[in-house]
C-alpha atoms as a PDB file:
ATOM      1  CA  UNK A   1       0.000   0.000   0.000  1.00  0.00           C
ATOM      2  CA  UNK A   2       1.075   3.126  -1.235  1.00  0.00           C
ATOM      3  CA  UNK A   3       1.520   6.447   1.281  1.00  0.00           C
ATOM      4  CA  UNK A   4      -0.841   9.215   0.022  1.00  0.00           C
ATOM      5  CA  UNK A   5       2.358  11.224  -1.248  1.00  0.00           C
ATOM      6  CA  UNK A   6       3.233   8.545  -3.090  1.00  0.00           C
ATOM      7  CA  UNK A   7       0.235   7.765  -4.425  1.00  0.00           C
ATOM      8  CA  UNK A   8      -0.397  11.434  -5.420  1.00  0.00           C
ATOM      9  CA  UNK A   9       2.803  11.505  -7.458  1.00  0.00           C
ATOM     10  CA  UNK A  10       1.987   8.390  -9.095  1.00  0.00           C
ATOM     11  CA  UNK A  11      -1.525   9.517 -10.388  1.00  0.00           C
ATOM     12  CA  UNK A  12      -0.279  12.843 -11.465  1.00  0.00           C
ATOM     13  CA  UNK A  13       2.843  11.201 -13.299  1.00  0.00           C
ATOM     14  CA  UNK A  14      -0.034   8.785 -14.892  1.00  0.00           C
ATOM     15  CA  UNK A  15      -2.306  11.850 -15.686  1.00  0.00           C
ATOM     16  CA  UNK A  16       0.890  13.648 -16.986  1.00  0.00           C
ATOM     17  CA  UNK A  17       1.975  10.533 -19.389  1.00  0.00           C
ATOM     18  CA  UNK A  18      -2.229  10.335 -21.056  1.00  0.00           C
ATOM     19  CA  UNK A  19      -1.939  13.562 -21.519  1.00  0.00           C
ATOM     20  CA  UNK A  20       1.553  13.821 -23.890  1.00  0.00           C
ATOM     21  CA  UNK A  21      -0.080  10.648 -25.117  1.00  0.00           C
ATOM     22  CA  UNK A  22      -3.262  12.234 -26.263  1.00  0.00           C
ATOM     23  CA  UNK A  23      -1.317  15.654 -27.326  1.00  0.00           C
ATOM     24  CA  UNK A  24       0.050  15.439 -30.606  1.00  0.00           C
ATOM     25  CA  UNK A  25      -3.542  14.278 -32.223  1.00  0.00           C
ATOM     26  CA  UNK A  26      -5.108  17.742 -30.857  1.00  0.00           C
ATOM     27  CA  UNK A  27      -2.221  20.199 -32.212  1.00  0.00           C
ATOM     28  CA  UNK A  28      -2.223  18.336 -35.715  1.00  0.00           C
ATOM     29  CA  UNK A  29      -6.105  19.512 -35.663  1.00  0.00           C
ATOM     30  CA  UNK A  30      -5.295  22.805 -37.153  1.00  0.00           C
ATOM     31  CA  UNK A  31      -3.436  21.420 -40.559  1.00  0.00           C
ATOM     32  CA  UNK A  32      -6.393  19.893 -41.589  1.00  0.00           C
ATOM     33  CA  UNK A  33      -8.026  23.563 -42.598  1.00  0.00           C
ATOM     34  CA  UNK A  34      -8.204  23.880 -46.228  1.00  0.00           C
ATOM     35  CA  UNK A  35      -7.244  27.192 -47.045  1.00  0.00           C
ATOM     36  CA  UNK A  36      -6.851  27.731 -50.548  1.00  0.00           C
ATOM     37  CA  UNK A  37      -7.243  31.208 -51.422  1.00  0.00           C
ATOM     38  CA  UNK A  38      -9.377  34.477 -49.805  1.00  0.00           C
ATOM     39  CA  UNK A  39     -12.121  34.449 -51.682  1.00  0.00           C
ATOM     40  CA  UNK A  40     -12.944  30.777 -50.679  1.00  0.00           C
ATOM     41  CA  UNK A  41     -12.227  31.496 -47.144  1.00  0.00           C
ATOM     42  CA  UNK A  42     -14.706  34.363 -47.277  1.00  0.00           C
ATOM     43  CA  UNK A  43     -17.870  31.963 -48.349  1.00  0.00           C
ATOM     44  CA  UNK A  44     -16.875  29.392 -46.199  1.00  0.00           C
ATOM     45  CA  UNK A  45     -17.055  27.092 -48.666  1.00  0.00           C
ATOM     46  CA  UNK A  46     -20.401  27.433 -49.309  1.00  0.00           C
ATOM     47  CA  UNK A  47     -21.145  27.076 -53.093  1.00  0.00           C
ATOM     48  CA  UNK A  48     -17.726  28.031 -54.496  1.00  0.00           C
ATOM     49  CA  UNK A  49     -17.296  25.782 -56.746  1.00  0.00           C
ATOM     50  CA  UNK A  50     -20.014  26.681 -58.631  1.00  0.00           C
ATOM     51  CA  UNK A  51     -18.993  30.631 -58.204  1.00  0.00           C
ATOM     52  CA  UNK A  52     -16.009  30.519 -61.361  1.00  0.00           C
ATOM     53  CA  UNK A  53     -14.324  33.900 -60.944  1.00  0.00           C
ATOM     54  CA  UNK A  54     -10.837  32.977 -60.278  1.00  0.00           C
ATOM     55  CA  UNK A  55      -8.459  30.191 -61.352  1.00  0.00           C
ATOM     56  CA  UNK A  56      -8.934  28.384 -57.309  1.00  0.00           C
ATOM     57  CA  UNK A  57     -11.665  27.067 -58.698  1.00  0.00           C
ATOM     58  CA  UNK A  58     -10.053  24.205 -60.145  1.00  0.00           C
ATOM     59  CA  UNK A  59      -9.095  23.058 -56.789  1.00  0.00           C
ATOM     60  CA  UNK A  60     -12.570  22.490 -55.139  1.00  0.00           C
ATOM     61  CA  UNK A  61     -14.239  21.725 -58.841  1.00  0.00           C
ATOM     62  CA  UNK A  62     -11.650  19.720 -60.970  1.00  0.00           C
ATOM     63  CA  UNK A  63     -14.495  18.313 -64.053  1.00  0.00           C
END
């Protein structure tokens, strides 16, 4: 049986290693944006493929 320092360092050192474990998939969140050019950004996506005004168009609309 464990004294309750002990104990308390153990489930923090625990907690700590989940943690770093669980990390790296929540800061690779933010390259899965797709920012391809302003004008895109600005309609949030909504319809721009079908809005042809400038050549980043291709990218969401390729046929």
């Amino acid at each position: 049986m464990l004294n309750p320092k002990a104990r308390f360092l153990s489930l923090r050192l625990v907690s700590a290693g989940i943690l770093t474990l669980l990390a790296p998939g929540a800061m690779a969140a933010g390259f899965a944006l797709i920012e391809q050019s302003a004008s895109q950004m600005g309609n949030a996506y909504a319809g721009g493929a079908a809005i042809a005004n400038d050549a980043s168009t291709i990218y969401f609309n390729p046929a």
